[in-house]
C-alpha atoms as a PDB file:
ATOM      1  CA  UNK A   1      64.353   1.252 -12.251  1.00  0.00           C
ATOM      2  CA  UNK A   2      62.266   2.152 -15.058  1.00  0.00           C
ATOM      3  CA  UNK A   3      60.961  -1.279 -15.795  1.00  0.00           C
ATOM      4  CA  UNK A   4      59.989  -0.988 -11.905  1.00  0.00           C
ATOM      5  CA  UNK A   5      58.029   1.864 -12.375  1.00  0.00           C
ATOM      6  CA  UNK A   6      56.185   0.663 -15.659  1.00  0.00           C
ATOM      7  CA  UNK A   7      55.449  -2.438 -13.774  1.00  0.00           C
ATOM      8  CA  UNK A   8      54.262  -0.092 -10.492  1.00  0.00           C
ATOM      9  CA  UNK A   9      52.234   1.501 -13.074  1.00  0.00           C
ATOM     10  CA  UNK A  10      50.776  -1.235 -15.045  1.00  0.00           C
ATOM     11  CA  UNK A  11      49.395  -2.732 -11.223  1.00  0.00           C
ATOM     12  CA  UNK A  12      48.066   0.477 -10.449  1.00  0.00           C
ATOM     13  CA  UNK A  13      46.220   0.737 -13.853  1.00  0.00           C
ATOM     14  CA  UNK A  14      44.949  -2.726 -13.510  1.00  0.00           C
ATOM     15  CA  UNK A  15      44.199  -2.377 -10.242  1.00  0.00           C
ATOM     16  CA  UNK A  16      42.033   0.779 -10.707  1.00  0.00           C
ATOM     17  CA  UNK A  17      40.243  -1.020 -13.819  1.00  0.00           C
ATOM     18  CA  UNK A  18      39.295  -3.748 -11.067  1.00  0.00           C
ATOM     19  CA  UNK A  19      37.240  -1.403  -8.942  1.00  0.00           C
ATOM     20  CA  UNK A  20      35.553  -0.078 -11.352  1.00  0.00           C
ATOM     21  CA  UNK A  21      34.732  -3.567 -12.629  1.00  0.00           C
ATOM     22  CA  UNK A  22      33.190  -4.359  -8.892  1.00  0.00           C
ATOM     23  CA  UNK A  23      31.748  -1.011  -9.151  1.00  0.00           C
ATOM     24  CA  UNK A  24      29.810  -1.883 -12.252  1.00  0.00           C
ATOM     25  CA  UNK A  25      28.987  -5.287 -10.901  1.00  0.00           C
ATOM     26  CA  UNK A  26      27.680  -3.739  -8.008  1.00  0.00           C
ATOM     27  CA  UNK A  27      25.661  -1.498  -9.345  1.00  0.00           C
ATOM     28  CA  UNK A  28      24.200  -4.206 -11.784  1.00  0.00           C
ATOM     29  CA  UNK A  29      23.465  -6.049  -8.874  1.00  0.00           C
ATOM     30  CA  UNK A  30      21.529  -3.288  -7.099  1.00  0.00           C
ATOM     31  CA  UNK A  31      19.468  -2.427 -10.072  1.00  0.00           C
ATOM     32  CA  UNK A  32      18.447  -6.380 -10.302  1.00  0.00           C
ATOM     33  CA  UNK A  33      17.248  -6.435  -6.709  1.00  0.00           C
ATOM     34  CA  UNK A  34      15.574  -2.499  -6.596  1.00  0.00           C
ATOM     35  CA  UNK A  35      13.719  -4.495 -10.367  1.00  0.00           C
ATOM     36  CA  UNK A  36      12.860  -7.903  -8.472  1.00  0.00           C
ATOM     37  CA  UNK A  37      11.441  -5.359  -4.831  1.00  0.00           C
ATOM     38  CA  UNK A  38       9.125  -4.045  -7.677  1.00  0.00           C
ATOM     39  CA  UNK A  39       7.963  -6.861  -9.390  1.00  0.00           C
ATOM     40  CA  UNK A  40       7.447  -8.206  -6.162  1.00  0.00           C
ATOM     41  CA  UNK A  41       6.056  -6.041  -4.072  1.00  0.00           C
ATOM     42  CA  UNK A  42       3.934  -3.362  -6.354  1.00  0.00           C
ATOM     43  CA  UNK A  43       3.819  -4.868  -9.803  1.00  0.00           C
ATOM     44  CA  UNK A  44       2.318  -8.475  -8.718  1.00  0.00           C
ATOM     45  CA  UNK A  45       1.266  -9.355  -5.054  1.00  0.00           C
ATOM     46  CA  UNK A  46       4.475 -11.486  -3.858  1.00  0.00           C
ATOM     47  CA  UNK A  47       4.937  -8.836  -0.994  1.00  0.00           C
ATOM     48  CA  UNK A  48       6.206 -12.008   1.601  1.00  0.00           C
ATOM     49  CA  UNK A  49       9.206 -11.771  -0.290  1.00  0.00           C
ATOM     50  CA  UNK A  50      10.212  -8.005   1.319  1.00  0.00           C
ATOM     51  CA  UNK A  51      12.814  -9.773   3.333  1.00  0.00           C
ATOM     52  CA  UNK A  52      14.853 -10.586   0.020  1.00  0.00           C
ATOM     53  CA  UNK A  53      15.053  -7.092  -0.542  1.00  0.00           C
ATOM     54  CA  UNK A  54      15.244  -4.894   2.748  1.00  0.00           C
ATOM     55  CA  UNK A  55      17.228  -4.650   5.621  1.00  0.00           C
ATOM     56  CA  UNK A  56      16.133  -5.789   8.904  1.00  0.00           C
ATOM     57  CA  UNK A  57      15.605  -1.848   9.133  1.00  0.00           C
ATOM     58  CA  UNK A  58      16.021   1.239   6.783  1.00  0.00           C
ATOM     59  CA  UNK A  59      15.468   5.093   6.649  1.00  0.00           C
ATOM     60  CA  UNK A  60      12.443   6.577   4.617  1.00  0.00           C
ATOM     61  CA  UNK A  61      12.464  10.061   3.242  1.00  0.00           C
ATOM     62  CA  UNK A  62       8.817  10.204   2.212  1.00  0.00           C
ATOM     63  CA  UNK A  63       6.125  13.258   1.818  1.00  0.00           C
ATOM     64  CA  UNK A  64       4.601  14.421   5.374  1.00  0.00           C
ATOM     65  CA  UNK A  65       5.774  13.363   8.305  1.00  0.00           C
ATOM     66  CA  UNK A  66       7.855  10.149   7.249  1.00  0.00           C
ATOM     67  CA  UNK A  67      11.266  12.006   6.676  1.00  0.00           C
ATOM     68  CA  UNK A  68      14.266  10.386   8.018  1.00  0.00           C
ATOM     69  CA  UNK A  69      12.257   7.788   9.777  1.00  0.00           C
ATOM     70  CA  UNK A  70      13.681   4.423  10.735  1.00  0.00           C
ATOM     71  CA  UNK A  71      10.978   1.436   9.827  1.00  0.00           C
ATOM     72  CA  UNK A  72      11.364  -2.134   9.919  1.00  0.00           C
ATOM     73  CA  UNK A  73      11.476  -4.309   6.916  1.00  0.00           C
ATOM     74  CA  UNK A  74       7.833  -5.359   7.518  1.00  0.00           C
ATOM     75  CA  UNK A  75       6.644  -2.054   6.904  1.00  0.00           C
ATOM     76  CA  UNK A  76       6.991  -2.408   3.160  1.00  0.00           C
ATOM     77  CA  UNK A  77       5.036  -5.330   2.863  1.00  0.00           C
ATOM     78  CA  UNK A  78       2.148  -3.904   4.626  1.00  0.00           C
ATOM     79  CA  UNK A  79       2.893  -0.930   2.534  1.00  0.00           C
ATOM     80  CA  UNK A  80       2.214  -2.508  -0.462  1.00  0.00           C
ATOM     81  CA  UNK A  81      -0.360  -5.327   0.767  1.00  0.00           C
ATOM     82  CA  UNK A  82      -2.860  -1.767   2.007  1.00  0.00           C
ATOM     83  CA  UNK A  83      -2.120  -0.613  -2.183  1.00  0.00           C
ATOM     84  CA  UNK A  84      -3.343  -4.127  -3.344  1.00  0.00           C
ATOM     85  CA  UNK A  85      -6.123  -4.393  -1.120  1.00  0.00           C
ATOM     86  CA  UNK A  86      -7.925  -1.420  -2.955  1.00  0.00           C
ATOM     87  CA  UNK A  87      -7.294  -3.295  -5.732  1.00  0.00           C
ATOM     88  CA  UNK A  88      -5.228  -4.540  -8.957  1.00  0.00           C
ATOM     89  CA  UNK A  89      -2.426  -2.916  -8.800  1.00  0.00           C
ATOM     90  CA  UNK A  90       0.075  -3.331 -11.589  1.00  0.00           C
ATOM     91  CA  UNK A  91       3.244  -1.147 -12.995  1.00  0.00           C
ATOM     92  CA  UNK A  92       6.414  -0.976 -14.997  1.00  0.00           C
ATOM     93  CA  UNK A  93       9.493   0.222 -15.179  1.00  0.00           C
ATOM     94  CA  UNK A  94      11.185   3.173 -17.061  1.00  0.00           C
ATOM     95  CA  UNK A  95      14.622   3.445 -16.268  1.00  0.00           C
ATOM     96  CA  UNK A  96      17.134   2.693 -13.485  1.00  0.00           C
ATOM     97  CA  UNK A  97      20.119   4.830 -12.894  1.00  0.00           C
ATOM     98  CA  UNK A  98      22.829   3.676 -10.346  1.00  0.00           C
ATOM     99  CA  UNK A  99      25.798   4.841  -9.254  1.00  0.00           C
ATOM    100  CA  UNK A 100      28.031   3.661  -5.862  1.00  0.00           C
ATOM    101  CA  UNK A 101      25.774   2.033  -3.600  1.00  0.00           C
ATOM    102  CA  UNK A 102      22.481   3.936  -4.981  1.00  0.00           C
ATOM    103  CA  UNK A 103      19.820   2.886  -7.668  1.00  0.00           C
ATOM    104  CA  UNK A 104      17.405   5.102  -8.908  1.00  0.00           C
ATOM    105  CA  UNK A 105      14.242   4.115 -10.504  1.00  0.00           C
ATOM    106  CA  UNK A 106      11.302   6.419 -12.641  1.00  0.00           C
ATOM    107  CA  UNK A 107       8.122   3.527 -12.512  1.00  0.00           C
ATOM    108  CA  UNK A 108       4.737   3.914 -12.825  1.00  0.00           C
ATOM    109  CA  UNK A 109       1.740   2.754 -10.967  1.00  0.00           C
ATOM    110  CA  UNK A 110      -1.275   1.476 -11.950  1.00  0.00           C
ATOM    111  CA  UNK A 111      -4.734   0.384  -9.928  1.00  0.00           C
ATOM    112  CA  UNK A 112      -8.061  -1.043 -11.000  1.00  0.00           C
ATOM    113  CA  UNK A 113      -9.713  -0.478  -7.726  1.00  0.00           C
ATOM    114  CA  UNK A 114     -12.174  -3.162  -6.359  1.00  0.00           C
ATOM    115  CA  UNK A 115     -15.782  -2.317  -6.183  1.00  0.00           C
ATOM    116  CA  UNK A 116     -15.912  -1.787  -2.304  1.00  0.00           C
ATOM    117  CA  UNK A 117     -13.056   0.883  -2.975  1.00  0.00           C
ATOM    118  CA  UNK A 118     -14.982   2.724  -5.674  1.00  0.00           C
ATOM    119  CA  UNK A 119     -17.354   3.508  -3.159  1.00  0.00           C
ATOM    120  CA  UNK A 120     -15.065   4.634  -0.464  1.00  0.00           C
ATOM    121  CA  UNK A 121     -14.250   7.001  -2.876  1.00  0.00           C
ATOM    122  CA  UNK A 122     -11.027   5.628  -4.719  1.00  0.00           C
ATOM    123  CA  UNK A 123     -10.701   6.278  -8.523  1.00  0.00           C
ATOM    124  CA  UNK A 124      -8.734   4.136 -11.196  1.00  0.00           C
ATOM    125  CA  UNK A 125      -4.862   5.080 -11.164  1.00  0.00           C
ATOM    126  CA  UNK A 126      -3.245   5.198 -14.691  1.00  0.00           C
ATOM    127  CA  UNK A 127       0.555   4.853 -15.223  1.00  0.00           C
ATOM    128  CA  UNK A 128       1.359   7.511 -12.238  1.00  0.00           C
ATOM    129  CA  UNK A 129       5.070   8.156 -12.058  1.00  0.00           C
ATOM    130  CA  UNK A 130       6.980   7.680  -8.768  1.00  0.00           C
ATOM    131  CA  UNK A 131      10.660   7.910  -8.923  1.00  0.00           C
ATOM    132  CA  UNK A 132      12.340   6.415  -5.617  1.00  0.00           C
ATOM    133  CA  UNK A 133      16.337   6.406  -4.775  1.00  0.00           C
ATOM    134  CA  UNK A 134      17.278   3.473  -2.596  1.00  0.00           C
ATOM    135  CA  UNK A 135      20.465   3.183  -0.890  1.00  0.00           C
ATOM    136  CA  UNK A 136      22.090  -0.822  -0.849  1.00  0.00           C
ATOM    137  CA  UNK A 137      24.307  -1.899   1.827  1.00  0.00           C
ATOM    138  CA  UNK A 138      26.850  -4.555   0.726  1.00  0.00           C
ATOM    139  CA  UNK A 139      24.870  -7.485   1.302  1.00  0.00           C
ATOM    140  CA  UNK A 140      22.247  -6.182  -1.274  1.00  0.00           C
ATOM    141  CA  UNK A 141      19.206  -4.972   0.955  1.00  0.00           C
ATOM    142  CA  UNK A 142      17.797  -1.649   0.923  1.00  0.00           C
ATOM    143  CA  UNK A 143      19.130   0.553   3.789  1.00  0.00           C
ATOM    144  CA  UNK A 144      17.662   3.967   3.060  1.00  0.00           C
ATOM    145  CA  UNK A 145      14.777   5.041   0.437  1.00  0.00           C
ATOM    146  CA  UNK A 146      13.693   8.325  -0.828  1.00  0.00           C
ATOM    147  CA  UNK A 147      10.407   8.828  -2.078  1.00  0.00           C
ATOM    148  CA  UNK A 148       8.813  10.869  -4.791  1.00  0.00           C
ATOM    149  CA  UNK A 149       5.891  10.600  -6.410  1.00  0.00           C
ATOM    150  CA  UNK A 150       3.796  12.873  -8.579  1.00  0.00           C
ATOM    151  CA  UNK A 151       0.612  13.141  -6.359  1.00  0.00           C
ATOM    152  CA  UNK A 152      -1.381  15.748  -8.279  1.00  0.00           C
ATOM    153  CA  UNK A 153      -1.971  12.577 -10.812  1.00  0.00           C
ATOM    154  CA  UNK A 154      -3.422  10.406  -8.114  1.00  0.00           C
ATOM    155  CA  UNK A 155      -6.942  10.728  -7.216  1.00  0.00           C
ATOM    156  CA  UNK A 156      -7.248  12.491  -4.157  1.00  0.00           C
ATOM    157  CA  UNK A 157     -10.308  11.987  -1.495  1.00  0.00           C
ATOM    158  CA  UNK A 158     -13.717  13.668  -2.158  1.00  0.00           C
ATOM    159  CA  UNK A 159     -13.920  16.687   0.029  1.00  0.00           C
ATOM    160  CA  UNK A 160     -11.861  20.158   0.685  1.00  0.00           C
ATOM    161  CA  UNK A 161      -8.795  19.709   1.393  1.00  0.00           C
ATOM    162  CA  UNK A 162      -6.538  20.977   4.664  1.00  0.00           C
ATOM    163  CA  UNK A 163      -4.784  24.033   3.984  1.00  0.00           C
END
């Protein structure tokens, strides 16, 4: 009897060390692809390769309007391909915190904007911080992102601005 209960215990012990091995893995995993969806998409101008990273569709919880808003997985590449378009945009990395099926990520943004972008009004963007929170589903694509950036460090638009 007791050596059936140290056994029972031993299996539950290793059992629960398991899961949080697949946890860790997991979360590993999710901070590798949220990493690669940057490098990708904002830090170099591979944005065709969205569809590695996001769902089919996914949830945005942005500034404005775009709260709880389902997109499609395109959206993010045109997304980012409108940000290089003004010019060379580059970033980096902070830190990554995950836990369960979320990653979180502090990153900053860079731009060089082109010449015709100057002139529309757009000024150079230096290391701006943005901190998103995406949400993985098991087969590693982003299902759900929160958004928040610092925007009283990116240049806003000649002009007043709307109350």
């Amino acid at each position: 009897m007791i050596k059936h209960i140290v056994l029972s215990g031993l299996a539950v012990g290793v059992l629960a060390g398991c899961q949080t091995v697949i946890e860790t893995d997991m979360a590993e995993r999710n901070k590798a692809l949220a990493q690669g969806f940057y490098e990708d998409l904002w830090f170099s101008d591979n944005t065709d390769r969205y569809v590695e990273y996001v769902a089919d569709t996914y949830i945005v919880h942005d500034l404005g309007d775009r709260k709880g808003v389902t997109e499609t997985a395109i959206s993010q590449k045109e997304i980012a391909d409108i940000f290089h378009g003004f010019g060379t945009m580059t970033g980096e990395i902070d830190y990554q915190i995950a836990e369960g099926d979320k990653v979180a990520t502090r990153w900053f943004v860079s731009l060089e904007p082109t010449e015709q972008a100057l002139q529309m009004g757009f000024t150079p963007v230096d290391r701006v911080a943005i901190i998103n929170v995406f949400r993985f589903n098991e087969d590693g694509k982003i299902v759900e992102i929160w958004n928040h950036r610092h925007d009283p460090e990116l240049p806003q638009p000649p002009g007043d601005r709307p109350e």
